[in-house]
C-alpha atoms as a PDB file:
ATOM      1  CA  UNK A   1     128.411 220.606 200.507  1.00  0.00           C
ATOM      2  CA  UNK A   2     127.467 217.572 202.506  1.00  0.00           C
ATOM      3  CA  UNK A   3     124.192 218.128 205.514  1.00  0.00           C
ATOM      4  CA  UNK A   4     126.405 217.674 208.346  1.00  0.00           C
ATOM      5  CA  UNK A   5     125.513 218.041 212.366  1.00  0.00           C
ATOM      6  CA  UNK A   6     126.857 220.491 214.315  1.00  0.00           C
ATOM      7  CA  UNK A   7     129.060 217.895 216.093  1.00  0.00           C
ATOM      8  CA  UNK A   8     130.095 216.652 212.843  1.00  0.00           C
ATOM      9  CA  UNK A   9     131.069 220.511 211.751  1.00  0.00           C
ATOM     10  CA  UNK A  10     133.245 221.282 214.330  1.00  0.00           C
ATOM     11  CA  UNK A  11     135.503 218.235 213.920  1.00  0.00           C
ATOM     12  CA  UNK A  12     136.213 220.218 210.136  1.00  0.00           C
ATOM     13  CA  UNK A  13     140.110 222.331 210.083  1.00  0.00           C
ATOM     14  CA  UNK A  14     138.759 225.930 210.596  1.00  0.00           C
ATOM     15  CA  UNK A  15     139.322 227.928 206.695  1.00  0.00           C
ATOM     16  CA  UNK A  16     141.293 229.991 209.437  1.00  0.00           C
ATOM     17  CA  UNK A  17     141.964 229.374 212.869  1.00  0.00           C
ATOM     18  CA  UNK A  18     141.955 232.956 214.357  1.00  0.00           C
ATOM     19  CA  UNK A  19     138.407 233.420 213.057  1.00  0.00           C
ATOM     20  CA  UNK A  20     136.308 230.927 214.550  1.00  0.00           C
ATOM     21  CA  UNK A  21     136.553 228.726 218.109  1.00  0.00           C
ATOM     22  CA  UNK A  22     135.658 225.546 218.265  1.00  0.00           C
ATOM     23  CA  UNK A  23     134.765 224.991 221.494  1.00  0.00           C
ATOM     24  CA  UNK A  24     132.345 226.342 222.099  1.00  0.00           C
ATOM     25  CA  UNK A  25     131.542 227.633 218.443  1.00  0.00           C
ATOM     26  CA  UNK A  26     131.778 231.577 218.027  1.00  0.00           C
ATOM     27  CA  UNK A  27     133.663 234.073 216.467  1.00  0.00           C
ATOM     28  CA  UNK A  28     136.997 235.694 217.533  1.00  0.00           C
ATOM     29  CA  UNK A  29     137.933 239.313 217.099  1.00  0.00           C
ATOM     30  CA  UNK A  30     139.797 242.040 219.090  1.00  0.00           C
ATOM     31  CA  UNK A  31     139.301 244.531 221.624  1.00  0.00           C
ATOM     32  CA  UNK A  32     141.415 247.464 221.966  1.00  0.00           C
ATOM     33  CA  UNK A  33     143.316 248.227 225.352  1.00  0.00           C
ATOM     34  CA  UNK A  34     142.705 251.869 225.269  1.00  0.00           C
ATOM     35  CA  UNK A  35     139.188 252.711 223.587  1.00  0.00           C
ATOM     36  CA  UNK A  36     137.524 249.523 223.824  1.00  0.00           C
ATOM     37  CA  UNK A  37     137.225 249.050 220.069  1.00  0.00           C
ATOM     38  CA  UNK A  38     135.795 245.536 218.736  1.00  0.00           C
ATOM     39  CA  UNK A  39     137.131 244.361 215.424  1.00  0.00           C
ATOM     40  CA  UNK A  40     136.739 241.341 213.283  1.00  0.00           C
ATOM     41  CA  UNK A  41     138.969 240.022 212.225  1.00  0.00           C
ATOM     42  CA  UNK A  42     141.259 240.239 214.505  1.00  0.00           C
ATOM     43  CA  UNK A  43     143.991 242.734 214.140  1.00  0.00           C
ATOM     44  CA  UNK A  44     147.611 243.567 215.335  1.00  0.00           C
ATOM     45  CA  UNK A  45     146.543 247.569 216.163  1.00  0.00           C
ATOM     46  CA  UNK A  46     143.651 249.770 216.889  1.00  0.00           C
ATOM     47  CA  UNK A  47     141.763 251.177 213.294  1.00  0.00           C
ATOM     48  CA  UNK A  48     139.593 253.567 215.488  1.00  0.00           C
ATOM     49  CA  UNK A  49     142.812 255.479 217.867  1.00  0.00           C
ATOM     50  CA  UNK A  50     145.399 253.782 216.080  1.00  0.00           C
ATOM     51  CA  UNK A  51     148.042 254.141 219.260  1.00  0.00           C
ATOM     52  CA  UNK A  52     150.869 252.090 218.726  1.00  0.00           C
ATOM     53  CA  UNK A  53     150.766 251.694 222.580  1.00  0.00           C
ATOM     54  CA  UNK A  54     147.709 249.728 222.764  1.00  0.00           C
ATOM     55  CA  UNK A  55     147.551 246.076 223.318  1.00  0.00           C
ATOM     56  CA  UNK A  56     145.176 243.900 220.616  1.00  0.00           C
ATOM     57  CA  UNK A  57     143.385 241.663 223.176  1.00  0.00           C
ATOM     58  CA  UNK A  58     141.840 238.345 221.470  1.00  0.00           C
ATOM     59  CA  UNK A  59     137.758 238.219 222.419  1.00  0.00           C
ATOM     60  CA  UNK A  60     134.945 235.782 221.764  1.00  0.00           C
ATOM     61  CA  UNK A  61     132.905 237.973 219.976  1.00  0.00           C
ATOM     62  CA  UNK A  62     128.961 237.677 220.573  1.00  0.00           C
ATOM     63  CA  UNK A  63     126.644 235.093 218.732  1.00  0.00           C
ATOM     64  CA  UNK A  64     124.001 237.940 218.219  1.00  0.00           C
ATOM     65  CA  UNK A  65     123.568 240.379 216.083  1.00  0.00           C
ATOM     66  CA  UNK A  66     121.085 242.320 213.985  1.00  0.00           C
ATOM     67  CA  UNK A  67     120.834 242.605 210.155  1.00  0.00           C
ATOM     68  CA  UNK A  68     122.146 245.846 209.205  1.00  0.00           C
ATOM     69  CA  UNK A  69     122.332 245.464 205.681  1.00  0.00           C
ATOM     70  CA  UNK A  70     122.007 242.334 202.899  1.00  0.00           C
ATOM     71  CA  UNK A  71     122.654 241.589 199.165  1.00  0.00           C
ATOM     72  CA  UNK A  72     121.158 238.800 197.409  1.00  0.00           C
ATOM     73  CA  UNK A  73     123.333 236.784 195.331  1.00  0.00           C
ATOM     74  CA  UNK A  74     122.206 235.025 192.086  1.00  0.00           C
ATOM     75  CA  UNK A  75     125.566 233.952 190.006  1.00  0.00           C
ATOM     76  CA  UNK A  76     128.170 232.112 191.152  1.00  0.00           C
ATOM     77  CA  UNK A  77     130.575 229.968 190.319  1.00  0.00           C
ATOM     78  CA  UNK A  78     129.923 226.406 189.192  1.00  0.00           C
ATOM     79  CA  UNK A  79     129.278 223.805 192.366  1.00  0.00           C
ATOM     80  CA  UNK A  80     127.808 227.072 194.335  1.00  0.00           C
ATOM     81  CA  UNK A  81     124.297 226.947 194.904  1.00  0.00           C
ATOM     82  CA  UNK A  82     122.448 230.270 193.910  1.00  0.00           C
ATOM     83  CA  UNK A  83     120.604 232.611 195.413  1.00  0.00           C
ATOM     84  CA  UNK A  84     122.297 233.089 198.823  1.00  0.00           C
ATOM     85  CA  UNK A  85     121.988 235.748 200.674  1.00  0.00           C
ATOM     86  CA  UNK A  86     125.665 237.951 201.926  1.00  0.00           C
ATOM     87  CA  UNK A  87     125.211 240.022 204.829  1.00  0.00           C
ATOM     88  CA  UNK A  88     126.634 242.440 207.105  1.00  0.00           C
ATOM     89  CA  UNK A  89     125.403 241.860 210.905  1.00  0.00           C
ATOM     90  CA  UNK A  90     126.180 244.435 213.536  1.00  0.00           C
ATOM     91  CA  UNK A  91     126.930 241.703 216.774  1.00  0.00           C
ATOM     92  CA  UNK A  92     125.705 242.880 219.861  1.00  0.00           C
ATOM     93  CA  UNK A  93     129.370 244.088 221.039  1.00  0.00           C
ATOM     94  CA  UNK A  94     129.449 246.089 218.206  1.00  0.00           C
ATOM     95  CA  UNK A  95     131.629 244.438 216.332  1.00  0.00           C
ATOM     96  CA  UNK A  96     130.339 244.581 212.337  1.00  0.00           C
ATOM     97  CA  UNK A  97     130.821 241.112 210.263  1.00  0.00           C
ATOM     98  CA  UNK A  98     130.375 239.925 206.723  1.00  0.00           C
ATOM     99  CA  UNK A  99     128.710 236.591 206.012  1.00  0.00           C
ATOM    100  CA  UNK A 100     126.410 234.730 204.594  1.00  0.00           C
ATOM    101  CA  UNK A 101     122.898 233.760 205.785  1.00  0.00           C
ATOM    102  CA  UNK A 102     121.710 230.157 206.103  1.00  0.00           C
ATOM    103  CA  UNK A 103     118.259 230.941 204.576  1.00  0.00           C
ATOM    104  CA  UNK A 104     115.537 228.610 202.284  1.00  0.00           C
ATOM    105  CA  UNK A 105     115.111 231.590 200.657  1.00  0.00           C
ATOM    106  CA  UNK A 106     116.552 235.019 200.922  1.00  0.00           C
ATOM    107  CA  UNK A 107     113.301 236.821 200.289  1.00  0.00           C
ATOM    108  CA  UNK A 108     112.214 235.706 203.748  1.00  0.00           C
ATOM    109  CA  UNK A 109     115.414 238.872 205.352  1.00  0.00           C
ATOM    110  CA  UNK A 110     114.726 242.100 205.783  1.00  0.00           C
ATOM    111  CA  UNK A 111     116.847 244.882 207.731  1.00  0.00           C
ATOM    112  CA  UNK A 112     117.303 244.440 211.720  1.00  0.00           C
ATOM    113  CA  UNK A 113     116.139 240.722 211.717  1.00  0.00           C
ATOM    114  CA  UNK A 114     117.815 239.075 214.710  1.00  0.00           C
ATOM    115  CA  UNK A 115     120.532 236.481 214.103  1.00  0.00           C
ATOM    116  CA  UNK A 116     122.838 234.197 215.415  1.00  0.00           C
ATOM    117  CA  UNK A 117     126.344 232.679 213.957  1.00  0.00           C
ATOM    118  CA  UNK A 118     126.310 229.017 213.457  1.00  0.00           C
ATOM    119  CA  UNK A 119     129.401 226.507 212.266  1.00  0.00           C
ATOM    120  CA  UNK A 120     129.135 226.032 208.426  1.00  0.00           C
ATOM    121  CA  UNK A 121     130.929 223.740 205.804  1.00  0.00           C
ATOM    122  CA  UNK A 122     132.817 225.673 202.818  1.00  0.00           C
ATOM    123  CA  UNK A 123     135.319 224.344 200.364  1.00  0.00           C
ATOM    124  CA  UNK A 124     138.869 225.409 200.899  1.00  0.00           C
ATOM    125  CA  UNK A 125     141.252 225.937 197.322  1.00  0.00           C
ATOM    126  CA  UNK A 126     142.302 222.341 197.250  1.00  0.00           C
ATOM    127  CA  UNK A 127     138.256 221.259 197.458  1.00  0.00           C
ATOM    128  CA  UNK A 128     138.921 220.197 201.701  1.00  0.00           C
ATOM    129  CA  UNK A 129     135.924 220.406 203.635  1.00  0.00           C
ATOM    130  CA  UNK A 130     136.588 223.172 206.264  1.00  0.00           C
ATOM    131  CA  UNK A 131     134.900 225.104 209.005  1.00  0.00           C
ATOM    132  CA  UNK A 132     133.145 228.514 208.328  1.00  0.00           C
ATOM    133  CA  UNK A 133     130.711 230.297 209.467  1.00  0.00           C
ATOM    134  CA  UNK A 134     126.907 231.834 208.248  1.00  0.00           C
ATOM    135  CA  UNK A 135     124.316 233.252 210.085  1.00  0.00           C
ATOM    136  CA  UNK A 136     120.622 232.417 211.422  1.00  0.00           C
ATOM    137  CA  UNK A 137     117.849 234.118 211.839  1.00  0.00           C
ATOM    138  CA  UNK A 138     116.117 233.639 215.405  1.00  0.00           C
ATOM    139  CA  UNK A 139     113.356 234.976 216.539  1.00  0.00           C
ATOM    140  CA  UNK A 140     113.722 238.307 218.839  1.00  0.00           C
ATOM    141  CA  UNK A 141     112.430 235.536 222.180  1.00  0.00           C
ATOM    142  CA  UNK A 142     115.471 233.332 222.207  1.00  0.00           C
ATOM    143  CA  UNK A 143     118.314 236.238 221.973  1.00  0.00           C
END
C-alpha cells in the first residue's frame, strides 16, 4: 500500500459504500426506532428486540472509542505486512467494531486505550486501491 494523505484517501471507491462516509470521514451504522440499538454494519432489523415493526435508521457512528479487546497478528498472506494489530473498539455510542489498528508496533496497545477511526487504503479482489478504515490511538486530551 502506497503513503497516501488523507485528501488523497478519500478520493479512493469505498471497499463498501454503506460502511464508511466520505465527507466528512466516519463510519455508518444503524439505530433502531424502538430501543435505540447501534449496530455496525448496518442492518435491515433490530438484533437486540428484533420487532419487525421497527425502522433501521442510517447514523454516523462516533469517531471514538475505547480498546476493548486486541489480537496481534503475525502471518499473513504474501504482500501483507506482519505484525498488525486486529481490534475490537467499543465507539462511544456503543456501537462495537472490528478493525485494525494503525500502530508502529502493536506492543505499544493495551486494553481501554482511546482511539479514533481514520480513512485507510486496502486492496480490493481485483488488486484496486479502495477506501477502508483502521483505527488510532489518541491520547485521552484530544477525545
Amino acid at each position: 500500500m502506497s503513503q497516501q494523505t488523507f485528501e488523497d484517501l478519500l478520493k479512493l471507491e469505498p471497499f463498501n459504500p454503506e460502511y464508511v462516509a466520505r465527507e466528512p470521514f466516519g463510519l455508518l451504522g444503524s439505530r433502531c426506532s424502538d430501543c435505540g440499538y447501534v449496530t455496525f454494519p448496518q442492518r435491515a432489523f433490530c438484533p437486540r428486540c428484533r420487532k419487525p415493526e421497527a425502522e433501521m435508521e442510517v447514523v454516523r457512528l462516533s469517531p471514538y472509542g475505547r480498546l476493548h479487546t486486541f489480537t496481534v497478528i503475525r502471518q499473513a498472506p504474501p504482500g501483507t505486512p506482519v505484525p498488525y494489530a486486529l481490534a475490537q473498539v467499543d465507539l462511544d455510542d456503543g456501537c462495537r467494531v472490528m478493525a485494525q489498528c494503525a500502530t508502529e508496533s502493536p506492543d505499544e496497545l493495551a486494553i481501554n486505550d482511546r482511539v479514533e477511526v481514520m480513512p485507510a487504503e486496502f486492496r480490493s479482489r481485483g488488486n484496486e486501491a479502495v477506501l477502508g478504515y483502521k483505527f488510532r490511538l489518541i491520547s485521552e486530551e484530544i477525545a
